[in-house]
PDB file of N, CA and C in Angstrom:
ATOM      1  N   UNK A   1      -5.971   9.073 -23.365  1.00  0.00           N
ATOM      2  CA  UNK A   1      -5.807   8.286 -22.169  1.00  0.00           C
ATOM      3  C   UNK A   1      -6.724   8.808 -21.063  1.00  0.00           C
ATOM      4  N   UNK A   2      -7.087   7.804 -20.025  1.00  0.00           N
ATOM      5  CA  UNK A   2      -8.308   8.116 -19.037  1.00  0.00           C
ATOM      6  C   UNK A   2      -7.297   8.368 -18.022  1.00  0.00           C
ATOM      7  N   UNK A   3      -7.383   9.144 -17.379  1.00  0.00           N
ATOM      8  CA  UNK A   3      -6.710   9.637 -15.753  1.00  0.00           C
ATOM      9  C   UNK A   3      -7.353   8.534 -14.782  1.00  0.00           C
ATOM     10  N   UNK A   4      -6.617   8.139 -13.950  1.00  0.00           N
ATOM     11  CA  UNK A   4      -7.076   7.235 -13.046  1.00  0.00           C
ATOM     12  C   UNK A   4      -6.231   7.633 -11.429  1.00  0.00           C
ATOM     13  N   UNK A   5      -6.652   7.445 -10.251  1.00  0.00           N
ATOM     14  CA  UNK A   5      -6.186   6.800  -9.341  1.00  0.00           C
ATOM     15  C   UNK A   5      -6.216   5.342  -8.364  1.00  0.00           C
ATOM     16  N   UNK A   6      -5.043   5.381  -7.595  1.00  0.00           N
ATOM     17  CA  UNK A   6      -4.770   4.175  -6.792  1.00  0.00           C
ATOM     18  C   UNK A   6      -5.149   4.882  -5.709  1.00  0.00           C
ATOM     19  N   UNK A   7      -5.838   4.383  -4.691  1.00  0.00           N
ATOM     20  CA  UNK A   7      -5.934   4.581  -3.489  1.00  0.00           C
ATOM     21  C   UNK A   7      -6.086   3.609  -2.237  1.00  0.00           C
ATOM     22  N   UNK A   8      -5.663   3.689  -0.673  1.00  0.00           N
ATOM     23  CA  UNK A   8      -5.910   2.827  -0.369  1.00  0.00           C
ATOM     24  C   UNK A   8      -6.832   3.332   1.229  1.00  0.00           C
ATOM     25  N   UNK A   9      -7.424   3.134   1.611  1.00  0.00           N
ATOM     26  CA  UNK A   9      -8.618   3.251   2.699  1.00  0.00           C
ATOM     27  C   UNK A   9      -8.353   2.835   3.873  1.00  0.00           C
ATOM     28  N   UNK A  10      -8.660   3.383   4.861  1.00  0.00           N
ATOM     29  CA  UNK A  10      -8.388   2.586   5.820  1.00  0.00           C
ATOM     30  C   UNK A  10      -9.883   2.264   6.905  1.00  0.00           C
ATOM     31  N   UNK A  11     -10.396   1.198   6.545  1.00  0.00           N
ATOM     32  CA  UNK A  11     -11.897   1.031   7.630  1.00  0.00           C
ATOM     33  C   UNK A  11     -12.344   1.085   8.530  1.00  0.00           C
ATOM     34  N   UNK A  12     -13.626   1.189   9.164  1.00  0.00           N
ATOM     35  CA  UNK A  12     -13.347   1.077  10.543  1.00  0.00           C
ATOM     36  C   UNK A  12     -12.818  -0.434  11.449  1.00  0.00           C
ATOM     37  N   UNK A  13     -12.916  -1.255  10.751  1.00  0.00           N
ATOM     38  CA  UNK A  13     -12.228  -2.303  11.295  1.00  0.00           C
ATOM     39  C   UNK A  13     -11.006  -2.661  11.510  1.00  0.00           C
ATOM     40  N   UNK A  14     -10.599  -1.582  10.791  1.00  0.00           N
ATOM     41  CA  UNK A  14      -8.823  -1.582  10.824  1.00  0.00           C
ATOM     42  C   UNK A  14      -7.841  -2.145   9.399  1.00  0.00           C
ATOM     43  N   UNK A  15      -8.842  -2.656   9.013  1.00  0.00           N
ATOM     44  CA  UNK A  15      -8.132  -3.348   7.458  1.00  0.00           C
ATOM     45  C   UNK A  15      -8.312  -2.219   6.709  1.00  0.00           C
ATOM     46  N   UNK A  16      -7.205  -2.851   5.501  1.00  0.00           N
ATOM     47  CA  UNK A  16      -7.286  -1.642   4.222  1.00  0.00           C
ATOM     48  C   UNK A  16      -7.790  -1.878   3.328  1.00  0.00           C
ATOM     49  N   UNK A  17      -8.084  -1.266   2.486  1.00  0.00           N
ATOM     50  CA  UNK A  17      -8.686  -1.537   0.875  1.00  0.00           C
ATOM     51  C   UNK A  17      -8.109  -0.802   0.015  1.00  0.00           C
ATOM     52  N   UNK A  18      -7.797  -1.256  -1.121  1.00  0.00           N
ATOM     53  CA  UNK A  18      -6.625  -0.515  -1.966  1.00  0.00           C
ATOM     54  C   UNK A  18      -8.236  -0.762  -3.534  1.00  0.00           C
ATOM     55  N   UNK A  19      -7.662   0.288  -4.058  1.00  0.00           N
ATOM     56  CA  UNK A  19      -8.346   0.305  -4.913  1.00  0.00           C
ATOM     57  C   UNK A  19      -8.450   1.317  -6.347  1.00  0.00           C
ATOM     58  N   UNK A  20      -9.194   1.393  -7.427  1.00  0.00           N
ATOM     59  CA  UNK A  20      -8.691   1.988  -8.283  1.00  0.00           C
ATOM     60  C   UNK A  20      -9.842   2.889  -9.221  1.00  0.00           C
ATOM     61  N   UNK A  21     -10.031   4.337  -9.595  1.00  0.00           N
ATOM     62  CA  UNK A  21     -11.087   4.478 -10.101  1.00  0.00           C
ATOM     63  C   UNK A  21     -10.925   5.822 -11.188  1.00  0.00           C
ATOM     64  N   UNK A  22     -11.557   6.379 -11.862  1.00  0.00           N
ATOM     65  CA  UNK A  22     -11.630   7.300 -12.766  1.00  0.00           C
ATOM     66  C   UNK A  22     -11.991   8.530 -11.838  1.00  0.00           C
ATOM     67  N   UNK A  23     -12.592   8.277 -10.822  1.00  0.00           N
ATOM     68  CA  UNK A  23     -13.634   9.178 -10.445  1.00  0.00           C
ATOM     69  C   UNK A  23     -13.535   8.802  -9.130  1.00  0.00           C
ATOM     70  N   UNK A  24     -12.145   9.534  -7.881  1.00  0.00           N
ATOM     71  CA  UNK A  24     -11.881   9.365  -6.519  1.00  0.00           C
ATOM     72  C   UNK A  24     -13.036  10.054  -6.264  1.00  0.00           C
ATOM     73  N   UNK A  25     -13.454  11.538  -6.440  1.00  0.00           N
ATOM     74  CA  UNK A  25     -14.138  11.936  -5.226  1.00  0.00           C
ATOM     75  C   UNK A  25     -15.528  11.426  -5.148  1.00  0.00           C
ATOM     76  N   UNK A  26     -16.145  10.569  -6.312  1.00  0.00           N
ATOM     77  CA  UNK A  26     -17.435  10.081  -5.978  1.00  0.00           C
ATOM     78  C   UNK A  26     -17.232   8.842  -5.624  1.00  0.00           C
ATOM     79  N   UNK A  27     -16.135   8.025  -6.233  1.00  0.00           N
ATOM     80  CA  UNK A  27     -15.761   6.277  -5.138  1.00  0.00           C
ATOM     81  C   UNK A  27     -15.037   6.258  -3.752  1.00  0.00           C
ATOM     82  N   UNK A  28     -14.916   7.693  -3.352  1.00  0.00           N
ATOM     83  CA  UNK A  28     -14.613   7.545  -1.615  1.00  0.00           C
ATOM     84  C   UNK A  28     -15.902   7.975  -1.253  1.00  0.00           C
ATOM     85  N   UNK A  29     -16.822   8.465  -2.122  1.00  0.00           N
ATOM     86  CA  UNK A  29     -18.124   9.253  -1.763  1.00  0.00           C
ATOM     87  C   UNK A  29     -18.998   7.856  -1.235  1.00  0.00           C
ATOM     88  N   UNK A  30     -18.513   6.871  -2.159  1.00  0.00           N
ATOM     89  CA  UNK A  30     -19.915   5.772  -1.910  1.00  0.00           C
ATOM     90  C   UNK A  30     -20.346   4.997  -0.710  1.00  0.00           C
ATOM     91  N   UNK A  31     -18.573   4.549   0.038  1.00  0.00           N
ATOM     92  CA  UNK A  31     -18.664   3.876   1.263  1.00  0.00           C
ATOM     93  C   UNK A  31     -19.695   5.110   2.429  1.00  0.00           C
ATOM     94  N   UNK A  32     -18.972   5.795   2.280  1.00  0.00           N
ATOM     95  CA  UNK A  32     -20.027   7.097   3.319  1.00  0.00           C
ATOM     96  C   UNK A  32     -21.544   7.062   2.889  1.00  0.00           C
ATOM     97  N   UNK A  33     -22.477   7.197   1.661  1.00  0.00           N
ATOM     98  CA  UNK A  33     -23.312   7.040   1.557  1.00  0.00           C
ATOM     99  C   UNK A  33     -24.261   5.929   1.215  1.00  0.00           C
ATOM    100  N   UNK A  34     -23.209   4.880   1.229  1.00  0.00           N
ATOM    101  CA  UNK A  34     -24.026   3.312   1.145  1.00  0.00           C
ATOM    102  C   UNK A  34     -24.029   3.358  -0.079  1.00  0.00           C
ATOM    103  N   UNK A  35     -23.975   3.775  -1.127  1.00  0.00           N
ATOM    104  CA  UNK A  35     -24.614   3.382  -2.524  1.00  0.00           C
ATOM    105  C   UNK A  35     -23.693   2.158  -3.121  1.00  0.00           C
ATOM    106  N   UNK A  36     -22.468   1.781  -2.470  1.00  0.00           N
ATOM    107  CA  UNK A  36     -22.022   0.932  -3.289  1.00  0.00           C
ATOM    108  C   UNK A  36     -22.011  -0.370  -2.565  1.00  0.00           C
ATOM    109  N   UNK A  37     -21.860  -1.679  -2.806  1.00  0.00           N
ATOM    110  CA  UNK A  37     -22.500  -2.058  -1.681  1.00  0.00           C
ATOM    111  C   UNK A  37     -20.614  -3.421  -2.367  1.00  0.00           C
ATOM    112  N   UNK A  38     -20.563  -3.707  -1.364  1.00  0.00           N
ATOM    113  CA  UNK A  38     -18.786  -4.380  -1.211  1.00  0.00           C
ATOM    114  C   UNK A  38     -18.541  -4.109  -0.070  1.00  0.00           C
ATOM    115  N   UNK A  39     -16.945  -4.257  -0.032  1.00  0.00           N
ATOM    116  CA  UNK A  39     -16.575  -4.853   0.904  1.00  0.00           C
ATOM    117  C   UNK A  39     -16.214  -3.232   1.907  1.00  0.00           C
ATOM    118  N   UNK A  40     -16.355  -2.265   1.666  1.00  0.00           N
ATOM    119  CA  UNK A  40     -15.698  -1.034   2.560  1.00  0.00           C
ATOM    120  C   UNK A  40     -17.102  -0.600   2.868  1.00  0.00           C
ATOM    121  N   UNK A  41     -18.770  -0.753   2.031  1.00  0.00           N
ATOM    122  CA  UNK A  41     -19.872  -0.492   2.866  1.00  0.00           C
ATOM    123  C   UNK A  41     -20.307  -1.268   4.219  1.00  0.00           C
ATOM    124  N   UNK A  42     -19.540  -2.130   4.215  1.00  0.00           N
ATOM    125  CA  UNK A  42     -19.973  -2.980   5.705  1.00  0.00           C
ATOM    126  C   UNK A  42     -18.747  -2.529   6.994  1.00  0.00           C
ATOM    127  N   UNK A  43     -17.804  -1.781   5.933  1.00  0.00           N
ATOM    128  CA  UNK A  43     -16.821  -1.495   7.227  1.00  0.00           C
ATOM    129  C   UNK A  43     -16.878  -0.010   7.407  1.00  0.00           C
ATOM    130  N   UNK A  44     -17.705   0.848   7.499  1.00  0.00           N
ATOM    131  CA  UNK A  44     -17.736   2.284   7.852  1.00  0.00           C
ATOM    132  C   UNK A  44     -17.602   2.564   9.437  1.00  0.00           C
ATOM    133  N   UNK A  45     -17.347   3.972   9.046  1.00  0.00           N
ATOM    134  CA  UNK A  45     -16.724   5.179   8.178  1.00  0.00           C
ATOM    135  C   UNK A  45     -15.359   4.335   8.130  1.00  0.00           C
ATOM    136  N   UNK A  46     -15.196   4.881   6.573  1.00  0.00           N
ATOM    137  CA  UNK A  46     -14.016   4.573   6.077  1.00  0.00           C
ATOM    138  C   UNK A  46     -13.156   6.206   6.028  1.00  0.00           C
ATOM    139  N   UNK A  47     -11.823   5.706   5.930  1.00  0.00           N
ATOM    140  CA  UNK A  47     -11.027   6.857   5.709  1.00  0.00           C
ATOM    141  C   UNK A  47      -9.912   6.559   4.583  1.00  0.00           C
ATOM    142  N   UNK A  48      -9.601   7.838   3.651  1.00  0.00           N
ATOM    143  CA  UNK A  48      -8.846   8.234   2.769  1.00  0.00           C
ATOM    144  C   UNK A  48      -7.173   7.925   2.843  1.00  0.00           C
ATOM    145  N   UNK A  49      -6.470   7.209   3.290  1.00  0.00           N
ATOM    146  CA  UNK A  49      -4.755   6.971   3.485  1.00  0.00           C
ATOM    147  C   UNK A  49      -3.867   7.912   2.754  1.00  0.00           C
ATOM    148  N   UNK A  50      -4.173   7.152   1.557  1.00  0.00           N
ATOM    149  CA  UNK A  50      -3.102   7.252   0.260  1.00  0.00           C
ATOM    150  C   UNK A  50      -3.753   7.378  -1.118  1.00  0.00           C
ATOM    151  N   UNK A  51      -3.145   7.978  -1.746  1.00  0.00           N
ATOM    152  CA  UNK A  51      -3.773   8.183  -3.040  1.00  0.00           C
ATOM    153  C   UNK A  51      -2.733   8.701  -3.597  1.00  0.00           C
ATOM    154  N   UNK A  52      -2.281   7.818  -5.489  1.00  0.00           N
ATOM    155  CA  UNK A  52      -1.407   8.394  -6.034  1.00  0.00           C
ATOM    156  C   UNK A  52      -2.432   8.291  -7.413  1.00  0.00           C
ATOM    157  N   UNK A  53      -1.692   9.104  -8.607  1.00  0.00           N
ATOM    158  CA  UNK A  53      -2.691   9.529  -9.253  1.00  0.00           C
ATOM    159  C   UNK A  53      -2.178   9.014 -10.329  1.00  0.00           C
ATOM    160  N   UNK A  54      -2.705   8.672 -11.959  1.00  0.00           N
ATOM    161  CA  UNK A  54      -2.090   8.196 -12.864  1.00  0.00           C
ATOM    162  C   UNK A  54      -2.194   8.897 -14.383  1.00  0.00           C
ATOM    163  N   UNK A  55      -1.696   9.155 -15.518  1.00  0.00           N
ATOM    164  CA  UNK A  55      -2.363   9.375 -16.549  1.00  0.00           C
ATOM    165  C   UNK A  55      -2.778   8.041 -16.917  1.00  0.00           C
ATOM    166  N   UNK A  56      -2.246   7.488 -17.184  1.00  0.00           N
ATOM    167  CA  UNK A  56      -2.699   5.724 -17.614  1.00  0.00           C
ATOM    168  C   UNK A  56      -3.708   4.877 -17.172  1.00  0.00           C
ATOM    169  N   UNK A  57      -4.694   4.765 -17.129  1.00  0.00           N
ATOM    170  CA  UNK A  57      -5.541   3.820 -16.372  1.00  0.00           C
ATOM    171  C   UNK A  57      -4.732   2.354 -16.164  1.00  0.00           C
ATOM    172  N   UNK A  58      -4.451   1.941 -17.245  1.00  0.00           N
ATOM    173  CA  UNK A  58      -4.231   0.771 -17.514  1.00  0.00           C
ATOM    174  C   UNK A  58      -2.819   0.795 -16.550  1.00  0.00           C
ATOM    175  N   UNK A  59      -1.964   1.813 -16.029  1.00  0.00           N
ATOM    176  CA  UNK A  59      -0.683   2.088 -15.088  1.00  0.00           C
ATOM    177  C   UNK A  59      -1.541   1.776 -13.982  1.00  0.00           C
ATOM    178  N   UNK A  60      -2.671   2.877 -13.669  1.00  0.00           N
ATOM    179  CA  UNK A  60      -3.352   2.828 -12.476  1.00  0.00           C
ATOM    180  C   UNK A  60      -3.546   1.228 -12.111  1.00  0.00           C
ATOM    181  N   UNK A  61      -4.175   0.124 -12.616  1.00  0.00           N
ATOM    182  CA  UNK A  61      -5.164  -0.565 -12.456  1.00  0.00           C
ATOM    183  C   UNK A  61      -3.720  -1.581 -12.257  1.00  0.00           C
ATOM    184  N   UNK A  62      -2.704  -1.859 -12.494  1.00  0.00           N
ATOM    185  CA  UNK A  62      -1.136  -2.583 -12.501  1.00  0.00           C
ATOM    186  C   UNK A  62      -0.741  -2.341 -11.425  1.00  0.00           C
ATOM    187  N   UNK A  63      -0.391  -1.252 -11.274  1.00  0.00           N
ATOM    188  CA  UNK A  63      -0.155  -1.038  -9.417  1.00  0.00           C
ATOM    189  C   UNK A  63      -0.994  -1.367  -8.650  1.00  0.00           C
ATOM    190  N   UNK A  64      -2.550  -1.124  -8.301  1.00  0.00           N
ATOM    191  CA  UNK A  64      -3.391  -1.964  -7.621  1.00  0.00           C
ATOM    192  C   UNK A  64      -3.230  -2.532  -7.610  1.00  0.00           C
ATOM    193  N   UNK A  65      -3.053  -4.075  -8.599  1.00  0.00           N
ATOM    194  CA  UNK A  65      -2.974  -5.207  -8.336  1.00  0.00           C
ATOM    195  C   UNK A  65      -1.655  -5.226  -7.898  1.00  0.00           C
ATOM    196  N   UNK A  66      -0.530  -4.451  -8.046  1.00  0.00           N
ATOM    197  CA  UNK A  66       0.519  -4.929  -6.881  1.00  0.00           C
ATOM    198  C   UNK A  66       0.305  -4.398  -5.339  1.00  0.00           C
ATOM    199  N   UNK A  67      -0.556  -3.524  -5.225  1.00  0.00           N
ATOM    200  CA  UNK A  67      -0.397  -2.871  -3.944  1.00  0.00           C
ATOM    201  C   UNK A  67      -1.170  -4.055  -3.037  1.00  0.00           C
ATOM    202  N   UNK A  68      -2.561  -4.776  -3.693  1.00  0.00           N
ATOM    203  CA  UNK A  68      -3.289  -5.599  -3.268  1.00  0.00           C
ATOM    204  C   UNK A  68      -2.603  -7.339  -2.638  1.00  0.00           C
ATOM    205  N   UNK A  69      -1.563  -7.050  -3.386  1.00  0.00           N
ATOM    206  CA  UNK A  69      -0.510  -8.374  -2.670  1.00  0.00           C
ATOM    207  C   UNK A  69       0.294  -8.154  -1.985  1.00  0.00           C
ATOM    208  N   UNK A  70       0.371  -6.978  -1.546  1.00  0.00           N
ATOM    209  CA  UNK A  70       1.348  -5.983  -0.238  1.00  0.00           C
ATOM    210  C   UNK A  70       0.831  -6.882   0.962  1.00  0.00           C
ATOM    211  N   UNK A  71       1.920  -7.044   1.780  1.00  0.00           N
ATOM    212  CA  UNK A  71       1.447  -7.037   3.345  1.00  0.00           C
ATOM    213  C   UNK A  71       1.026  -5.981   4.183  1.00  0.00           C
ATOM    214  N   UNK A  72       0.656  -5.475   5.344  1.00  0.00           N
ATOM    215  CA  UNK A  72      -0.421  -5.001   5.411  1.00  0.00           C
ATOM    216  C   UNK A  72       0.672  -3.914   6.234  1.00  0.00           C
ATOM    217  N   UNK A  73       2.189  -4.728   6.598  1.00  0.00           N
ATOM    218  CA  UNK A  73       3.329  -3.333   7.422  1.00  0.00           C
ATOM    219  C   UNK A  73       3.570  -2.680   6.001  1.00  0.00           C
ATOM    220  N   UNK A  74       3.626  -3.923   4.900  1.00  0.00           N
ATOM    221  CA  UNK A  74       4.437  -2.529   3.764  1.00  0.00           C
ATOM    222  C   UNK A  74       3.236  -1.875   2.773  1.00  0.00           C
ATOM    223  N   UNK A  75       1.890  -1.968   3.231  1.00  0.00           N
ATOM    224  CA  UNK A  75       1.053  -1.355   2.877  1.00  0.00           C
ATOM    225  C   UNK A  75       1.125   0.300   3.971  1.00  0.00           C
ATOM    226  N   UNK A  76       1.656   0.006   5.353  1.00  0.00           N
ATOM    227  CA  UNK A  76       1.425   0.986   6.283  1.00  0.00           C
ATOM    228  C   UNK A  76       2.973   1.526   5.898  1.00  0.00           C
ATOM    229  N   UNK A  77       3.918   0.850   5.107  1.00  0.00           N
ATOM    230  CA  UNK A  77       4.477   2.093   5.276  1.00  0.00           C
ATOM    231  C   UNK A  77       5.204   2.679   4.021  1.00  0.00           C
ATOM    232  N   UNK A  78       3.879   2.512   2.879  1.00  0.00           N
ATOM    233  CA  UNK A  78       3.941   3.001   1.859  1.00  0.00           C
ATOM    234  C   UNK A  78       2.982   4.551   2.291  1.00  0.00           C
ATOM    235  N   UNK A  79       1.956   4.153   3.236  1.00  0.00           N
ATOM    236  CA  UNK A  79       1.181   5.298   4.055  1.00  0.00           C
ATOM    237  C   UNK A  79       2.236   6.396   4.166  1.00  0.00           C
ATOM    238  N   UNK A  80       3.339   6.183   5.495  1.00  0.00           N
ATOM    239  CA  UNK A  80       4.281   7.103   5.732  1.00  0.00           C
ATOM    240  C   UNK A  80       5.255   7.216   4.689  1.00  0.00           C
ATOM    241  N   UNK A  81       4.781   6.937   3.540  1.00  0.00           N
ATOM    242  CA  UNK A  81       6.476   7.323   3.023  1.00  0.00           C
ATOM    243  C   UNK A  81       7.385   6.963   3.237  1.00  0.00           C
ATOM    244  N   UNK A  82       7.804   5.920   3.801  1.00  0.00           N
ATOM    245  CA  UNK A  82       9.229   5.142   4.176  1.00  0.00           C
ATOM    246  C   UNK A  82       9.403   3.959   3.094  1.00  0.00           C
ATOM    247  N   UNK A  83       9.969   4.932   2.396  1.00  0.00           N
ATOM    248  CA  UNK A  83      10.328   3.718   1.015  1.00  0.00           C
ATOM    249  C   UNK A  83      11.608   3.073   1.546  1.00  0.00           C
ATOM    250  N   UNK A  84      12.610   3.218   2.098  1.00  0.00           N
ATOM    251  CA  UNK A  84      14.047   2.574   2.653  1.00  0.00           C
ATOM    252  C   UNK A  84      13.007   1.311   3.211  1.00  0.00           C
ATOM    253  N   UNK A  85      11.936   1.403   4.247  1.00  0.00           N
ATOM    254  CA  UNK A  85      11.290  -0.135   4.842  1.00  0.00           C
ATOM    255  C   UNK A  85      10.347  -0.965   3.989  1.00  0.00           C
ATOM    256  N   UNK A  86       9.467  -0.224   3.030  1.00  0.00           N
ATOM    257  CA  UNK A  86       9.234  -0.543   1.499  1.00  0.00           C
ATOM    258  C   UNK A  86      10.197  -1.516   0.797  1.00  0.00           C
ATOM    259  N   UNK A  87      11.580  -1.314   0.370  1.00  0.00           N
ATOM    260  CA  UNK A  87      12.710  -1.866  -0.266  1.00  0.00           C
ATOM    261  C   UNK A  87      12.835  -3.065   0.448  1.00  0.00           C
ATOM    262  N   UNK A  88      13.254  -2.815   1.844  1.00  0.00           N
ATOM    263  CA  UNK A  88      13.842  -3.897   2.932  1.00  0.00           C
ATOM    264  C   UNK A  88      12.413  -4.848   2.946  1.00  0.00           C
ATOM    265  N   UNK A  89      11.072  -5.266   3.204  1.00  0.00           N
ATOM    266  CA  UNK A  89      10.015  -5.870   3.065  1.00  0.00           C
ATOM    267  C   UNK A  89      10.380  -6.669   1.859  1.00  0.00           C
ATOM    268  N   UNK A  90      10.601  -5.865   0.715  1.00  0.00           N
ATOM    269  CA  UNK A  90      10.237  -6.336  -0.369  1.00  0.00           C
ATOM    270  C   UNK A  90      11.471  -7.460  -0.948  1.00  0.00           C
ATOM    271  N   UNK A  91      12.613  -7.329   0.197  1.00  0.00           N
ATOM    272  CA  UNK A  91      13.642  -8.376  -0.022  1.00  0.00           C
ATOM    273  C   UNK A  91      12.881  -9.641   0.569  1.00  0.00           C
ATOM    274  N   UNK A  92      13.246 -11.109   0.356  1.00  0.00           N
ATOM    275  CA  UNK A  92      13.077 -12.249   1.090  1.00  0.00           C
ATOM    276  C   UNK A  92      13.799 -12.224   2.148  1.00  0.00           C
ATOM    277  N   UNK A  93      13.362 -12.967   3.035  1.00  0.00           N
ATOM    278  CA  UNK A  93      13.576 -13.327   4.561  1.00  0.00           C
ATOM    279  C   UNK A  93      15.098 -14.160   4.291  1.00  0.00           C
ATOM    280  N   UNK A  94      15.391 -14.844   3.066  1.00  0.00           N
ATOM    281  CA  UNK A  94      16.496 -15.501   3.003  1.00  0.00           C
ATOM    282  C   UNK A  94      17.643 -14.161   2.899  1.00  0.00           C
ATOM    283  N   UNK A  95      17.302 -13.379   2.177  1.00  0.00           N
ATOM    284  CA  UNK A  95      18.240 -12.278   1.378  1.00  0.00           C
ATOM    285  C   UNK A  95      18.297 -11.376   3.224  1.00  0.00           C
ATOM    286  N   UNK A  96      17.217 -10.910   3.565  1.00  0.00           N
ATOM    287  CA  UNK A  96      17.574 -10.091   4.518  1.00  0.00           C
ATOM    288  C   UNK A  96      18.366 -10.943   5.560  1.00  0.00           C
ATOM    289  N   UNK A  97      18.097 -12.016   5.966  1.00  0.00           N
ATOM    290  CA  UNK A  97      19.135 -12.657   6.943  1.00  0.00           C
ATOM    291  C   UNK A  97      20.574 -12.591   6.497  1.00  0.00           C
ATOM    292  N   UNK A  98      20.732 -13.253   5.038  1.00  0.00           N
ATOM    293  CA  UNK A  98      22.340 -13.022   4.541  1.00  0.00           C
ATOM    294  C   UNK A  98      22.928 -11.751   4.956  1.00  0.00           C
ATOM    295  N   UNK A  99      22.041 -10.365   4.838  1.00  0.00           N
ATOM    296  CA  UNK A  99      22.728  -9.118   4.863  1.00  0.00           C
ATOM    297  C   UNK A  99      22.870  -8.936   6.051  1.00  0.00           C
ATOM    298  N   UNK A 100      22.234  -9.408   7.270  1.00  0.00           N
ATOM    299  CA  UNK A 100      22.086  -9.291   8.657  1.00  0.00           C
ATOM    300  C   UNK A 100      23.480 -10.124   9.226  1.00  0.00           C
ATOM    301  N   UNK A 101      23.588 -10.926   8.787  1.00  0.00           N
ATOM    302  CA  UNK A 101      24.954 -12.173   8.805  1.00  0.00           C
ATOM    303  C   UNK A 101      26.086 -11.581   8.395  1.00  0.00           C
ATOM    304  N   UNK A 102      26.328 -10.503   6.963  1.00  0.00           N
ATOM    305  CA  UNK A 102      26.976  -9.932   6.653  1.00  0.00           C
ATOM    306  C   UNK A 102      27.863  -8.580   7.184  1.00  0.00           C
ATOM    307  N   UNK A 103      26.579  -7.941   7.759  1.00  0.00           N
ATOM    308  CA  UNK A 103      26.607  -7.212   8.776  1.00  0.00           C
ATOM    309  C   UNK A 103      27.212  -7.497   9.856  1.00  0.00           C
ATOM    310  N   UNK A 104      26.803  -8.379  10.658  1.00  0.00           N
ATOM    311  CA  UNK A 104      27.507  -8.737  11.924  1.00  0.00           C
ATOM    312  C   UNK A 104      28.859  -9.243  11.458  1.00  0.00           C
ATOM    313  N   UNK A 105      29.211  -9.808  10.479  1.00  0.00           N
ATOM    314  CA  UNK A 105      30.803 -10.243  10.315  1.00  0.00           C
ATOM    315  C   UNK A 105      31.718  -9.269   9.765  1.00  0.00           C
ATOM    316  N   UNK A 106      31.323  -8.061   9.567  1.00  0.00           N
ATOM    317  CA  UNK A 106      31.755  -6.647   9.190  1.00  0.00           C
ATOM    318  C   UNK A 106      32.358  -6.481  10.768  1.00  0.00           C
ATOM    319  N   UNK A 107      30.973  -6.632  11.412  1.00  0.00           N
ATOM    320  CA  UNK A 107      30.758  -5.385  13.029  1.00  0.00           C
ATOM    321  C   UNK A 107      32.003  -6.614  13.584  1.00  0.00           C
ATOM    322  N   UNK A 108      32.065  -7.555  13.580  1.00  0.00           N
ATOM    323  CA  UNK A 108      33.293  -8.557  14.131  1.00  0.00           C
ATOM    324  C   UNK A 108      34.762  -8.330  13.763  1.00  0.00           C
ATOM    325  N   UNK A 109      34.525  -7.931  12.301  1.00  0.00           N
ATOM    326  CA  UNK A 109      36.159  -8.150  11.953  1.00  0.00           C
ATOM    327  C   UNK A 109      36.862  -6.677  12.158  1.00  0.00           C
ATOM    328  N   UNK A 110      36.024  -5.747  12.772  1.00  0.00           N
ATOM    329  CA  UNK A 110      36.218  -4.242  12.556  1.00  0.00           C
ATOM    330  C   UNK A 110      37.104  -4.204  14.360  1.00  0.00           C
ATOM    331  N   UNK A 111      38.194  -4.002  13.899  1.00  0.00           N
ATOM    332  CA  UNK A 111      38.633  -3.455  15.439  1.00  0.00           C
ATOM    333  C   UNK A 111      38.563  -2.676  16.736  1.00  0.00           C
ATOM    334  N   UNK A 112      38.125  -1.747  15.824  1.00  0.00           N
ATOM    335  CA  UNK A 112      37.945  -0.342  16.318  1.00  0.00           C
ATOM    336  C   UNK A 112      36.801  -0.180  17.152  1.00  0.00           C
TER     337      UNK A 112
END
C-alpha cells in the first residue's frame, strides 16, 4: 500500500484547497515555487491548515472527495478540532430545528 495524505491550505485569498498526495512536502513545495500551475499557484503564499495522513491511498483520495463537499465553517472547524460543530453541520437544517424545538419544550415543561 502507498502512504498518502489529505490536506487542506489555506490561500492568500482566503479560500481553501483540500487536497491529496503521496508526496506532502514537495506538493506544498509547488504553490511556493510556481512549478505547479492550478488553482493555489494563482493564490499565493499559500499556507499549510490541516493535514491527516493515510496508509491507504485509495482511504486518502475518499476523504478528499468528502472534505471537498464540506462547507467552508465545517471545513474551518475541522481546522480547530471541534468535531461536536463538525457533527451538528453535518445534521440537516430540518433535523437541527426539530432538536432546537425539542429543546425549548424540555426548557418549558421543566419547572424549576
Amino acid at each position: 500500500m502507498i502512504r498518502a495524505w489529505v490536506y487542506i491550505i489555506l490561500c492568500s485569498d482566503g479560500t481553501y484547497y483540500v487536497g491529496c498526495t503521496t508526496d506532502l512536502e514537495g506538493r506544498i513545495a509547488q504553490p511556493h515555487e510556481g512549478t505547479y500551475p492550478g488553482y493555489t499557484s494563482a493564490r499565493r503564499p499559500v499556507q499549510l491548515v490541516w493535514v491527516a495522513d493515510f496508509a491507504d491511498v485509495f482511504q486518502a483520495i475518499e476523504i478528499e472527495r468528502k472534505l471537498k463537499g464540506w462547507s467552508r465553517r465545517k471545513k474551518e472547524a475541522l481546522i480547530c478540532g471541534d468535531f461536536e460543530l463538525i457533527h451538528f453541520l453535518a445534521q440537516s437544517r430540518e433535523m437541527r430545528e426539530r432538536r432546537e424545538k425539542r429543546a425549548r419544550r424540555q426548557q418549558d415543561a421543566d419547572p424549576s
